[in-house]
Every structure is written in C-alpha cells, then in structure tokens.
Protein backbone atom coordinates (compact mmCIF):
# COMPACT_ATOMS: atom_id res chain seq x y z
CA UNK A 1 -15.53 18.82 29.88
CA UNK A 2 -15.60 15.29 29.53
CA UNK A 3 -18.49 13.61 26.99
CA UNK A 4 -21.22 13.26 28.87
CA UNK A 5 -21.14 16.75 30.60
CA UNK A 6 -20.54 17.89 27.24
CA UNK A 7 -23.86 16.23 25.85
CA UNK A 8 -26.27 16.88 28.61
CA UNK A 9 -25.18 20.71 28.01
CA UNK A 10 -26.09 20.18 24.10
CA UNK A 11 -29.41 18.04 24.59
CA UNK A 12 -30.52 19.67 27.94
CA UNK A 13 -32.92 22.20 26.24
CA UNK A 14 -34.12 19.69 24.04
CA UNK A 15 -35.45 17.61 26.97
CA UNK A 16 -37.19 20.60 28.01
CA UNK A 17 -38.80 21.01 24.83
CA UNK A 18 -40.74 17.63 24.74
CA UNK A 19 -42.84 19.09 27.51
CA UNK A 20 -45.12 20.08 24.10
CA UNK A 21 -45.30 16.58 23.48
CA UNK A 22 -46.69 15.30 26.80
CA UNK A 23 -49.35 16.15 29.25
CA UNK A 24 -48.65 15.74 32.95
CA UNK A 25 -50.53 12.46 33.23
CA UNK A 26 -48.68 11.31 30.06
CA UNK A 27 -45.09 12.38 30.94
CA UNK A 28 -44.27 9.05 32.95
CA UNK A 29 -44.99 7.14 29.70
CA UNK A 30 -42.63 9.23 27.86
CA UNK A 31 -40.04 9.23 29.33
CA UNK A 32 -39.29 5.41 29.80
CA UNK A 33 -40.19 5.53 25.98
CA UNK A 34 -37.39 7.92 25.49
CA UNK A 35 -35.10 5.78 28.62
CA UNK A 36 -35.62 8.55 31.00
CA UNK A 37 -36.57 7.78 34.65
CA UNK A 38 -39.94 8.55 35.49
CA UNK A 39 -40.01 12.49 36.63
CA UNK A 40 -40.89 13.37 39.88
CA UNK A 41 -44.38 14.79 40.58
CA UNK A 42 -45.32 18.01 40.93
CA UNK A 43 -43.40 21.12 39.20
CA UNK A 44 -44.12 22.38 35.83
CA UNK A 45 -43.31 20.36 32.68
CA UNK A 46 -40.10 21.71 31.47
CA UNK A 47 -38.45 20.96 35.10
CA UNK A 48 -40.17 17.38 35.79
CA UNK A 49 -38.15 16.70 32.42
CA UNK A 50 -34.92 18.71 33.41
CA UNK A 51 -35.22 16.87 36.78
CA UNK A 52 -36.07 13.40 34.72
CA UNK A 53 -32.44 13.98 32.44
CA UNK A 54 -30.06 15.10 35.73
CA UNK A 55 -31.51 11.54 36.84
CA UNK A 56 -30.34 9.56 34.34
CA UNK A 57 -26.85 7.55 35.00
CA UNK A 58 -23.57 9.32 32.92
CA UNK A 59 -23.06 5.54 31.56
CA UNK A 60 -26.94 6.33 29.99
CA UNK A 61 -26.34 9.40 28.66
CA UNK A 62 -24.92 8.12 24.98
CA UNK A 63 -27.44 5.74 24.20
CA UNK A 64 -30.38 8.23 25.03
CA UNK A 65 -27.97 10.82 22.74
CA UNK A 66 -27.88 8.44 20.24
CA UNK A 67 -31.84 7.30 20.76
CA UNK A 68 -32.74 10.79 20.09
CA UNK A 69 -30.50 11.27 16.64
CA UNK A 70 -32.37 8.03 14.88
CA UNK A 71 -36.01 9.38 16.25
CA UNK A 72 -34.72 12.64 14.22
CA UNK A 73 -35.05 14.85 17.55
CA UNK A 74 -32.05 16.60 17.46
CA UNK A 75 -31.66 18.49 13.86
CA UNK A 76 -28.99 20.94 12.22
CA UNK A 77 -25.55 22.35 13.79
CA UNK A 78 -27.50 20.50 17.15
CA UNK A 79 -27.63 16.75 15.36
CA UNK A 80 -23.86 17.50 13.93
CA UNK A 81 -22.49 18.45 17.47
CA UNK A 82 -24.13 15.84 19.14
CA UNK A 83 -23.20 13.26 16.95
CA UNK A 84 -19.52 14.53 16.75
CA UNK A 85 -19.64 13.84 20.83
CA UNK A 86 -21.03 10.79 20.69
CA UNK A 87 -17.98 9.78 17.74
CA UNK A 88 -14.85 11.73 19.17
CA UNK A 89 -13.68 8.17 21.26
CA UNK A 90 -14.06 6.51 17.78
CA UNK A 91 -10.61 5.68 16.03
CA UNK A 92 -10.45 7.48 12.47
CA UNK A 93 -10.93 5.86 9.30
CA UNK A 94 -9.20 7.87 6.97
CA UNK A 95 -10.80 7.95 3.52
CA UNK A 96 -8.42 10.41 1.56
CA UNK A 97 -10.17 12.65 -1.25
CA UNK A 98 -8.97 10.46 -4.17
CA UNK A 99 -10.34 7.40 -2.68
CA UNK A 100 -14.14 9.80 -2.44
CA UNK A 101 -14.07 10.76 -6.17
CA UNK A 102 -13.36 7.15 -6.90
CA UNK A 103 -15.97 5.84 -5.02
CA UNK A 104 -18.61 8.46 -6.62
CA UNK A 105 -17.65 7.39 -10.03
CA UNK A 106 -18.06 3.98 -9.36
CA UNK A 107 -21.33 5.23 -8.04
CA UNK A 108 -22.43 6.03 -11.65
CA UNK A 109 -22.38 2.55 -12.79
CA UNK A 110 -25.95 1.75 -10.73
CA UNK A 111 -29.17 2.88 -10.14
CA UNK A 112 -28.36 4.97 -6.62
CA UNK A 113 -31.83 4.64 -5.08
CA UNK A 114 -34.93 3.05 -5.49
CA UNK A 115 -37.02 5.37 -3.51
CA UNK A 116 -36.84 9.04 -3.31
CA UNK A 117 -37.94 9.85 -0.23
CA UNK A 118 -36.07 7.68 1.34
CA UNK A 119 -32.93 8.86 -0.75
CA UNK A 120 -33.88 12.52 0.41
CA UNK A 121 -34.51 11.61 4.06
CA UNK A 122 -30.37 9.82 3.82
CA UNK A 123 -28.93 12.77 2.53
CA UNK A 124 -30.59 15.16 5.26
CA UNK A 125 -29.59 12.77 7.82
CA UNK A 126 -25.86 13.97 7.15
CA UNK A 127 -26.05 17.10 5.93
CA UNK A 128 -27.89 20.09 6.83
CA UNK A 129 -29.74 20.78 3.52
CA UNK A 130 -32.36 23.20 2.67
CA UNK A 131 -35.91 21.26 2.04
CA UNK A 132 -37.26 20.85 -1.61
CA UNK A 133 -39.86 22.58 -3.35
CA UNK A 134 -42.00 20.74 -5.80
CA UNK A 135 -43.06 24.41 -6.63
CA UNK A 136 -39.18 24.54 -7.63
CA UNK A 137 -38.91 27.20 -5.52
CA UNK A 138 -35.56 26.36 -4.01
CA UNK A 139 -32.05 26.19 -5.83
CA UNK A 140 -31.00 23.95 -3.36
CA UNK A 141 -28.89 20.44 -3.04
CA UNK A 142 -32.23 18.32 -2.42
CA UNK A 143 -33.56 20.10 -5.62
CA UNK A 144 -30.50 19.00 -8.25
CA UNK A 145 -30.88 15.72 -6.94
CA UNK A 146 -34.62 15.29 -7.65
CA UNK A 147 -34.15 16.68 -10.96
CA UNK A 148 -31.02 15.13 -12.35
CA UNK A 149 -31.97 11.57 -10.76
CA UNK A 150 -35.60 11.39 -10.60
CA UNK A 151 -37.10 13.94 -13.23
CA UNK A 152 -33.99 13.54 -15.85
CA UNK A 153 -32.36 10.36 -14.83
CA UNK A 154 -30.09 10.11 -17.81
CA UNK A 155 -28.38 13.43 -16.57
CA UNK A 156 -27.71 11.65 -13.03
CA UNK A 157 -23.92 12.07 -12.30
CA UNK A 158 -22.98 10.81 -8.49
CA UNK A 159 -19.79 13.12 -8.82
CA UNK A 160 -21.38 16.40 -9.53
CA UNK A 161 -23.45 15.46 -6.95
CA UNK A 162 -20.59 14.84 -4.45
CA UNK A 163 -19.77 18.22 -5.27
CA UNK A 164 -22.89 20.03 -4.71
CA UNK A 165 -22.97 18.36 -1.52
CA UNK A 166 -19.11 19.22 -0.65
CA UNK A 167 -18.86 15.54 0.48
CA UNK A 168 -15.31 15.12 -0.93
CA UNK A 169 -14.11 17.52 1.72
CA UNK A 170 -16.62 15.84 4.62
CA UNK A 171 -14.65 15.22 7.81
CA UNK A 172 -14.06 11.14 7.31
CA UNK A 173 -16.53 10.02 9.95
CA UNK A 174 -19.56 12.37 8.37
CA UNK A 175 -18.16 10.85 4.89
CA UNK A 176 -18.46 7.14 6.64
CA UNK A 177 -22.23 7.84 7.39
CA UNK A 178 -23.06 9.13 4.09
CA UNK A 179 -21.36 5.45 2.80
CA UNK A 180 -23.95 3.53 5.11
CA UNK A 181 -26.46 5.38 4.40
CA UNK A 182 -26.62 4.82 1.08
CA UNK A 183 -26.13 1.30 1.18
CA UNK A 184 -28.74 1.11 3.97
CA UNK A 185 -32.19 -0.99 3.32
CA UNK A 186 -34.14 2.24 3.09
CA UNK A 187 -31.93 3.68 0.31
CA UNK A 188 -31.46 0.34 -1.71
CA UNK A 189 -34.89 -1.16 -0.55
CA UNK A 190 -33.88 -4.60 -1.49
CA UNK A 191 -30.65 -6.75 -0.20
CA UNK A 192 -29.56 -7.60 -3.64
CA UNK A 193 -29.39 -3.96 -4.35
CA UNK A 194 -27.10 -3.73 -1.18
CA UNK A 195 -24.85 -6.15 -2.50
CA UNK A 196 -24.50 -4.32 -5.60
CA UNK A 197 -23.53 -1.33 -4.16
CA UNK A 198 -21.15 -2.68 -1.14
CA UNK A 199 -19.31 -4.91 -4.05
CA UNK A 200 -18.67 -1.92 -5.89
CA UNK A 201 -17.70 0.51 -3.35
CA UNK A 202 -15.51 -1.96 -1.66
CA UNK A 203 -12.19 -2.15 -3.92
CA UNK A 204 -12.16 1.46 -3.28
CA UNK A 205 -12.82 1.15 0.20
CA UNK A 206 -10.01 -1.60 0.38
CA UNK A 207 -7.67 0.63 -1.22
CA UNK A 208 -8.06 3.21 1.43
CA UNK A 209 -8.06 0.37 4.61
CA UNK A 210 -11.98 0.38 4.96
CA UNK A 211 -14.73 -1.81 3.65
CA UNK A 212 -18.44 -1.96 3.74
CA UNK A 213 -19.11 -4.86 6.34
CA UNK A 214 -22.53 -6.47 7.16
CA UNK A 215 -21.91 -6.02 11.11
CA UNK A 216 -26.42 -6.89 11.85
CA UNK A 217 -29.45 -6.85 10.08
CA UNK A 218 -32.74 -5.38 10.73
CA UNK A 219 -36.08 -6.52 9.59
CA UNK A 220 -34.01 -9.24 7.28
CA UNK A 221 -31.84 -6.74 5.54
CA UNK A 222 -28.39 -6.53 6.22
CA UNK A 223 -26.66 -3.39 8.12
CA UNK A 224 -23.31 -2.64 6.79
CA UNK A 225 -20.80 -0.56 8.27
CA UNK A 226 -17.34 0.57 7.28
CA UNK A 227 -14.50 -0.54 9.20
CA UNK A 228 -11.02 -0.45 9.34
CA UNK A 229 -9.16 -3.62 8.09
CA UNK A 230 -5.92 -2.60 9.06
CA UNK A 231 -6.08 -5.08 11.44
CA UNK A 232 -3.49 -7.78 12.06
CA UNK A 233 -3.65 -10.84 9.90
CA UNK A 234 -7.06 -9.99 8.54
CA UNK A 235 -10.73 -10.24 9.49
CA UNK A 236 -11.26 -12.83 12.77
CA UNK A 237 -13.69 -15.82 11.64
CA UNK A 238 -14.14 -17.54 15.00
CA UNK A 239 -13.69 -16.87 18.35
CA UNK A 240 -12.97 -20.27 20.43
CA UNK A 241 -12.16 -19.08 24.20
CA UNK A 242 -13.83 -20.62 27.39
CA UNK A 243 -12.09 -23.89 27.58
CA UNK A 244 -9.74 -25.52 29.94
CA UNK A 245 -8.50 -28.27 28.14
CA UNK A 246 -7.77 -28.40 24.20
CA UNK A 247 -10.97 -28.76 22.17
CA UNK A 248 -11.25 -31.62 19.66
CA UNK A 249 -11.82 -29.48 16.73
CA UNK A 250 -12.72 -30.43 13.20
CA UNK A 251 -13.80 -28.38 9.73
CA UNK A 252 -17.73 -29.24 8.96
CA UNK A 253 -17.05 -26.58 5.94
CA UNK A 254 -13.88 -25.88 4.67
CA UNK A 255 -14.75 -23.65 2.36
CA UNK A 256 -16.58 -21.59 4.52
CA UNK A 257 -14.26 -21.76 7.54
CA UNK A 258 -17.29 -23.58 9.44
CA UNK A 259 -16.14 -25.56 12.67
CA UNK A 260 -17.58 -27.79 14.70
CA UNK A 261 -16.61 -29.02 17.91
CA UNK A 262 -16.23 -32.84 17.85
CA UNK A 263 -16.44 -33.99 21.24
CA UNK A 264 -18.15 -32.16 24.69
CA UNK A 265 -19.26 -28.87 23.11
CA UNK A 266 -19.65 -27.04 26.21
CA UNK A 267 -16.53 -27.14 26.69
CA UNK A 268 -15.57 -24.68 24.55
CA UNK A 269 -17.69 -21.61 23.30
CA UNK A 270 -17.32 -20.42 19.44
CA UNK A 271 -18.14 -16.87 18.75
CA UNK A 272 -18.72 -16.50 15.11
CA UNK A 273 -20.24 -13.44 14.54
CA UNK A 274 -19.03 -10.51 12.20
CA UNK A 275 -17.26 -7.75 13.78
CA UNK A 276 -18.23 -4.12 13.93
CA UNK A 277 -16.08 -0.89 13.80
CA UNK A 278 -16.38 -1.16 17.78
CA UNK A 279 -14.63 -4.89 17.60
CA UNK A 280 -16.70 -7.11 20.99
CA UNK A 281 -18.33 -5.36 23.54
CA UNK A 282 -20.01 -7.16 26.02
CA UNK A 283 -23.66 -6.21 25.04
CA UNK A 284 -22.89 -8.03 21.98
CA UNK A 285 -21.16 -11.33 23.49
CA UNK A 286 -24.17 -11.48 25.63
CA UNK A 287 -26.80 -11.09 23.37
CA UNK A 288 -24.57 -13.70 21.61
CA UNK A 289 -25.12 -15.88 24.65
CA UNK A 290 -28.73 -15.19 25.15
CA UNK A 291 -29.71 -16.12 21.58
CA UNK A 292 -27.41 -19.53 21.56
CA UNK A 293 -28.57 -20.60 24.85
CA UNK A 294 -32.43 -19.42 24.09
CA UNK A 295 -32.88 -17.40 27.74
CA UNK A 296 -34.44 -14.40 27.04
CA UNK A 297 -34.56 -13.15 30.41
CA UNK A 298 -31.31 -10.21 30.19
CA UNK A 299 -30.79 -10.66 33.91
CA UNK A 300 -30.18 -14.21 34.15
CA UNK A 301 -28.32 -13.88 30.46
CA UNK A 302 -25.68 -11.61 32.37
CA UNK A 303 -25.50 -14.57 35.26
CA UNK A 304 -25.30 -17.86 33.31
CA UNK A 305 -22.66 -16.00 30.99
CA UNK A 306 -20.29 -15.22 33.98
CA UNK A 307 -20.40 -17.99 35.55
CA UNK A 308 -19.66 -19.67 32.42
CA UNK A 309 -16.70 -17.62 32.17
CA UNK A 310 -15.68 -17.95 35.39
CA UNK A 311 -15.33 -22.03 35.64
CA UNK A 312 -12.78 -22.04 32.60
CA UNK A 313 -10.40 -20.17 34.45
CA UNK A 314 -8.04 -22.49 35.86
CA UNK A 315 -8.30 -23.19 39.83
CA UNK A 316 -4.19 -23.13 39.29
CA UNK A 317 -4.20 -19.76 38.83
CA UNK A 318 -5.87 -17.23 42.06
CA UNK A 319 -4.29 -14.05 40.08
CA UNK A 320 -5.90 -14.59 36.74
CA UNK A 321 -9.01 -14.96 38.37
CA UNK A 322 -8.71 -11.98 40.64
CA UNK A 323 -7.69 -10.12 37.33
CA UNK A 324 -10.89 -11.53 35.64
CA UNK A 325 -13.03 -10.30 38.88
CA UNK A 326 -11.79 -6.97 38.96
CA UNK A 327 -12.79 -5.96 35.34
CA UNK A 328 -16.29 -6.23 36.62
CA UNK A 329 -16.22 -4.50 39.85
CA UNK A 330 -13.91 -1.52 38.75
CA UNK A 331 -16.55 -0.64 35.55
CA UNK A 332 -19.83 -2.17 36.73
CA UNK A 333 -22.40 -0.87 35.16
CA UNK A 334 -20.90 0.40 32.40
CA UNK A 335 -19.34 -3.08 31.64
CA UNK A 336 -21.84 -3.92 28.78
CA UNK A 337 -20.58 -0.62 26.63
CA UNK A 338 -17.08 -1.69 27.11
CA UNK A 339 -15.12 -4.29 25.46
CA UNK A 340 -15.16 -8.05 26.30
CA UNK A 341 -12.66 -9.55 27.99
CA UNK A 342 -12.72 -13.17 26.65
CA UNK A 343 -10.96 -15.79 29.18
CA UNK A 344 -8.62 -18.93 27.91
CA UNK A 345 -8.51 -17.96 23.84
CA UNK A 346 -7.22 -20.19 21.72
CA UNK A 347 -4.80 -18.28 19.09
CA UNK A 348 -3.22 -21.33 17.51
CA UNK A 349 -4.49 -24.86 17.18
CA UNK A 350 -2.95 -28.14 16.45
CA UNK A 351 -4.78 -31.02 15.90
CA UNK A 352 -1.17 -33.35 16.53
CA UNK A 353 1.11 -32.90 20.20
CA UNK A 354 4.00 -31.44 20.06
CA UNK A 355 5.75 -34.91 20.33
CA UNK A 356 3.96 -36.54 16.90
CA UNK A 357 4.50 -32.47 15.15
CA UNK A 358 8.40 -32.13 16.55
CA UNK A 359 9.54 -28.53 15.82
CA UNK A 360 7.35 -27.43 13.85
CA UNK A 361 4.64 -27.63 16.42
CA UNK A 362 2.58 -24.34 16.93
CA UNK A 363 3.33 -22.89 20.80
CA UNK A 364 2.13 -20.33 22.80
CA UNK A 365 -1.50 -21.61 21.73
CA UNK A 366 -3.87 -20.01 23.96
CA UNK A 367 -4.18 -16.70 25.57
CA UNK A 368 -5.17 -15.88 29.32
CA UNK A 369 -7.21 -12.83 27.72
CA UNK A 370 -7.77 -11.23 24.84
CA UNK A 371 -9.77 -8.25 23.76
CA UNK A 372 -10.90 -6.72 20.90
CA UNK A 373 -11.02 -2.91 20.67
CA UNK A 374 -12.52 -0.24 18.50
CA UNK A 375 -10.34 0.20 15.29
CA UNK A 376 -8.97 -3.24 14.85
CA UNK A 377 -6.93 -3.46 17.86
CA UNK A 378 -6.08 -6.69 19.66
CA UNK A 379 -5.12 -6.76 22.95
CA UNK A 380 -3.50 -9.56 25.36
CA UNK A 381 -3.49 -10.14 29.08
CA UNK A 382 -1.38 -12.68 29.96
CA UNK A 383 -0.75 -13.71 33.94
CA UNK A 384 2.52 -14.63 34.60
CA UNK A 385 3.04 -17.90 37.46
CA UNK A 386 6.49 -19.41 38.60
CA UNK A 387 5.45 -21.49 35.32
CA UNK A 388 6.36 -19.02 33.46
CA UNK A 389 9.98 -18.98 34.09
CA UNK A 390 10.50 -22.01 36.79
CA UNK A 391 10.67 -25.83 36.34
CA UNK A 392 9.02 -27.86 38.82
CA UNK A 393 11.64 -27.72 41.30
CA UNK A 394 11.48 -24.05 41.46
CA UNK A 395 14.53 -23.15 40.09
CA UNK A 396 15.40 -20.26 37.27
CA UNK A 397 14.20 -21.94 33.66
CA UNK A 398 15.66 -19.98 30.43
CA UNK A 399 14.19 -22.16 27.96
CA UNK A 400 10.97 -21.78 29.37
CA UNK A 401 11.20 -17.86 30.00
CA UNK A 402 12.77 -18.11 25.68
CA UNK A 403 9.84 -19.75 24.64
CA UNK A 404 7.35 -17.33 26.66
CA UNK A 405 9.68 -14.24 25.18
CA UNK A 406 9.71 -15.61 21.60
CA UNK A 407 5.77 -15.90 21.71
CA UNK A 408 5.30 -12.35 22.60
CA UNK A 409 7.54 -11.36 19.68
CA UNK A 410 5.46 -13.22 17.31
CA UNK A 411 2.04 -11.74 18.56
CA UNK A 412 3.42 -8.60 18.15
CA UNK A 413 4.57 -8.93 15.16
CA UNK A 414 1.61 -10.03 14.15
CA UNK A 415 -0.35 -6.98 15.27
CA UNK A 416 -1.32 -7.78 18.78
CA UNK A 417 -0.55 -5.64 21.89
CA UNK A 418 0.57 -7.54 24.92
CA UNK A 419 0.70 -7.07 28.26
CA UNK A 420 1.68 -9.11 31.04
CA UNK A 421 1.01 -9.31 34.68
CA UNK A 422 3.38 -10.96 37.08
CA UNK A 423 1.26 -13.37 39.56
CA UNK A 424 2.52 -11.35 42.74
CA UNK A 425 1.02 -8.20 41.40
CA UNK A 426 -2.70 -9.68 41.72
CA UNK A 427 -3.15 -11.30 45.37
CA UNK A 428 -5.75 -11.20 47.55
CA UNK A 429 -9.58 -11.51 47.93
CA UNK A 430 -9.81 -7.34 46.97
CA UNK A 431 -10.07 -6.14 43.80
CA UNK A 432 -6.71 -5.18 41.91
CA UNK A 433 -6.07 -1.26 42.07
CA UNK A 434 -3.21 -2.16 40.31
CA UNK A 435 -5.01 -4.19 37.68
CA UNK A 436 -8.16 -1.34 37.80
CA UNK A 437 -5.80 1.72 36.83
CA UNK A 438 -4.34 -0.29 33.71
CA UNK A 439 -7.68 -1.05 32.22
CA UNK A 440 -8.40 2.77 32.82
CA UNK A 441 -5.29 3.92 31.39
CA UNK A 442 -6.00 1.16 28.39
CA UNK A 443 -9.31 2.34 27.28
CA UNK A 444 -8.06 5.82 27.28
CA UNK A 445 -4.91 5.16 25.25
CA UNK A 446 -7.81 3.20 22.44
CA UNK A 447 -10.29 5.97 22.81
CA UNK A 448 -12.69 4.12 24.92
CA UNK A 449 -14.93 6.27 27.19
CA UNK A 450 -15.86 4.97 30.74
CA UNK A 451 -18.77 7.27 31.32
C-alpha cells in the first residue's frame, strides 16, 4: 500500500465525520475550506463527503493530511499514524539518547515557556497525554508540568520532565517535533526568546549532525526546523543558476556573504533563501519568483518562471533541453511537491580567465543541473555533447574527456552525486522515457514520493 492509499484508509472516516459540522447547503463551503472538491448533490452527508475525498487528486492527498493535523482534526494513535505516513519518505535525523539528555539539561538554564497554554497545547501536539485537572484530579504528564513549572517554578527540571514524557526514547522524527515545538512562536512568544533557546540547543544539535534552522516565518516570528548538516561543504548561501554567459559578480557584503550582480541582472537569478529539511522544491523556487518579480497571480508565476528557465539553456544543446522538458511532462502536476531542477548552476566562480589565473584556475564551473534533495543531498545532471570528449575537428580528445573525469571526482568528493547523460540518449521532439524512468528511480532511491 503505497502512501496515499495508506492515508485515505486512515482519514476516510474522519471525512465522514465532518458531516456534524456542515449542513447540506453549507457543505460546498467546507469543503474548499478544507481543499476538498465541491461534493456532488444529492445523497446523504457522510457520502457527499466520502464521494468529495475519492475526488480529490493522490498528488492532494498529503497536503489535505497535513491541513487536517495543524487544524487539530485528527487526534491520538489517528494523528501519530497519520503523521508517521505523511514522514516515512523523510530521510532520518538521528538524534542518539545522549545527545536528548544533553539537550534537556541545557534546557534548565532558561525559562521554557512563557505561556502555559500554549506550552500545554505543544506537548499534546506530540504526545498523546491525558488532559489536566485544575481540580488535581489527574496524576498525569500535563499535571507535573503545571505544577513543577508554573505553580513551583523553582522545582522545574526539563530532564525529569523528559522522563515523564519518555521523550529520550521518542522515535527521532517525534523527538524533532517536540524540538520545534518548543522553540516555536507560540511556546517562546517572543523572537528573542527563540534565539535563546535555538543558540542553546544548537551545540548539541551540531554534535549529533542537526541544528535548529530558521527555514520561514509566520506573522514576523521566525519558524525553525531541524535539519541535517551533514551535507557536503556546509550550508548553501546562494544559489546563482539561470545564466548563459558568466555573470560579473561582486561582494556588496563580505561579511555577510551578500552578492550583487554588477552588470545585466537578469541575466542571472540568485536564490538566497535558507534551506529546509526538504532542500528546494519547486513550490518554494516559485513563490521565490513570485515575490522577487511582484506577480501575484500563481498561474502566470508558474509561466514567466519557465520560460525564464527555459531561454538559459543553451540553443547548442537539443538534449539538455529535451532533458529539461521532460521533468515537467513525466510529473506534471505533482511537479511543485518535488524538487527543483535548477538549469546552468554556477558551482565555482572566478572573477580572472583561465589565461590571467594559469593553473590554478577553478574548472568545471557550472553545472547543466543541479538539485537539491531532502536530507542534504546534492544531485548533478550533466549532458554530455561531442564537446565533451571531441575537439573541433571531431576527433577523440583525452585531455578534454581528463578534465571532464577529474571534475566529477572532485564533486564527488565533495559530497555531490553525479550523473551523466550522453547527448544520443535524449533525441527527439518526445519526451525522454529514458530520462523519465531515472528521475523515478532517483526520487525513490532519496525517499521522494511521486503521489
């Protein structure tokens, strides 16, 4: 059963149950509230809402998983299986026991939350907790914690806490969202509380290849997420793909990494965002877009971006373009969950030629394609011409093929995975099959679901 069978089994009587939340007349409004198509007339509730759900695309069927675990619709063993669906294509961040005690001691050293409820409402979000008796009624978790923080603060110890809840033996990605939560905005209720927290969590983190990243904000605060950073050669800082010819580049801040394209900036496109535990999926590269070119309309967002893409890719070069083409008409519609495949990258940049730098002259500067999965992972697409191993004449060159071969050595020494396609596997007006079953077989050696 693949994931989205699997989670319209788990939410299917849920659907049925919000027929107590509707009338007849009101049901259309609902569900495009809730991103359901509009249920067909006649029928009684429950099935206009079964009918509404079997509707709704397999691509759909995470998100409106996922929109139903932050409205709190789904609670208990139900929330825990559905969210272990929705995170079994995620790569595993590994934070070992030691690392978790650690990380709650540090804990001690600040004032955990500034607002109970909202403290409470975290820790029910992840675990399945009994609810709290002001009456002191109940013996459990949610009751230690309001009297050892809240009613006897001195007595507040994160570890004993840690073990009430069992957290230290959480499986990692349950132990991740217990991390966000409690840096979350609602937890911390101010951004330099957030800070705090993520600054002292982090070395522990670190130690364990995780950290606390701002990857958003909402309503001003920061998000932050923990991701792996066992990635190669660190964190990326700027993107700069799109460009057929070599950007004039210059430093506007040093110390903060800031560039700034000297000459003709759009001829080259920057993408300077932080990265989430996802790495780019199109979604965000094209909200990207749509906020740097100031279209709001999504539709014509989607269209300017492509076609943007599209004119850096060199005119030389039929196969890289077919490649390019047949990303989007093998995954269509689920393109925007997937992740983006960025044309003409620059990996290394050299302000002098290779005639004024002599040997020491960076090569193999820019990429055909380059992608950036879930977990870290890089990934190269390279298209392979008579360039690649000809002169001009034609005729068999080693010292260009050498230089091509010691390139790929370096990227993947470096971290990167590379794969190349010879120019004579992509011809033709058609999409690639070829081309089609290696993205398929890529995404499901990284993890990545297609439906």
């Amino acid at each position: 059963m693949n994931t989205c069978e699997h989670l319209r089994q788990l939410l299917r009587p849920v659907v049925g149950d919000m027929k107590d939340a509707c009338t007849n007349s009101t049901m259309p409004e609902l569900c495009i509230a809730m991103g359901l198509p509009v249920p067909p007339e006649g029928g009684d509730k429950r099935g206009r809402l079964h009918a509404a759900f079997d509707a709704l695309p397999d691509p759909d069927i995470p998100a409106f998983a996922q929109r139903l675990v932050d409205q709190r619709s789904v609670r208990g063993e139900l929330r825990d299986h559905v969210q272990d669906a929705l995170w079994a294509h995620l790569p595993v961040i590994d934070i070992p026991k030691r690392s978790r005690r650690d990380i709650a001691r540090a804990l001690n050293q600040i004032e955990l939350f500034a607002h109970w409820d909202h403290f409470a409402q975290a820790l029910k979000d992840v675990f399945i907790l009994q609810e709290y008796s002001f009456a002191g009624l109940s013996d459990g978790v949610l009751e230690f914690a309001h009297r050892h923080f809240v009613r006897n603060p001195e007595d507040a110890d994160v570890e004993l806490l840690f073990e009430k809840l069992r957290a230290f033996d959480l499986p990692n990605r349950r132990f991740v969202l217990l991390l966000e939560k409690f840096a979350s905005a609602d937890v911390q209720v101010d951004a330099d509380a957030q800070e705090r927290l993520v600054k002292l969590v982090n070395p522990m983190l670190q130690a364990a290849g995780a950290e606390l990243r701002q990857t958003s904000t909402d309503g001003g605060y920061p998000i932050f997420t923990v991701v792996s950073i066992r990635s190669p050669r660190g964190r990326p800082k700027n993107l700069i793909f799109a460009s057929s010819t070599k950007p004039d580049i210059r430093l506007s801040d040093a110390i903060n990494n800031d560039i700034e394209i000297a000459s003709n900036p759009g001829a080259v496109l920057v993408y300077d965002r932080p990265l989430g535990a996802d790495g780019l999926r199109w979604s965000e590269l094209q909200r990207w877009w749509s906020e740097t070119t100031g279209e709001p309309d999504v539709q014509k967002a989607r269209q300017t971006l492509l076609r943007r893409l599209q004119q850096c890719l060199p005119d030389s070069s039929p196969p890289q373009r077919l490649l390019f083409r047949t990303f989007f008409m093998t995954f269509g519609e689920s393109v925007p969950r997937l992740p983006a495949l960025l044309p003409e990258v620059w990996l290394h940049w050299d302000p002098k030629t290779v005639a004024s730098r002599g040997a020491a002259a960076l090569l193999t500067h820019r990429m055909d394609f380059l992608m950036l999965l879930p977990g870290g992972a890089r990934v190269v697409l390279e298209v392979d011409g008579a360039q690649h191993y000809a002169d001009e004449s034609g005729r068999a060159a080693p010292q260009t093929y050498a230089r091509m071969a010691k390139g790929d050595r370096e990227l993947r020494l470096a971290g990167y995975e590379v794969y190349r396609f010879g120019g004579a596997e992509l011809q033709g007006p058609e999409p690639s099959l070829l081309a089609a079953e290696f993205f398929r077989a890529l995404f499901q050696r990284h993890g990545i679901p297609l439906t």
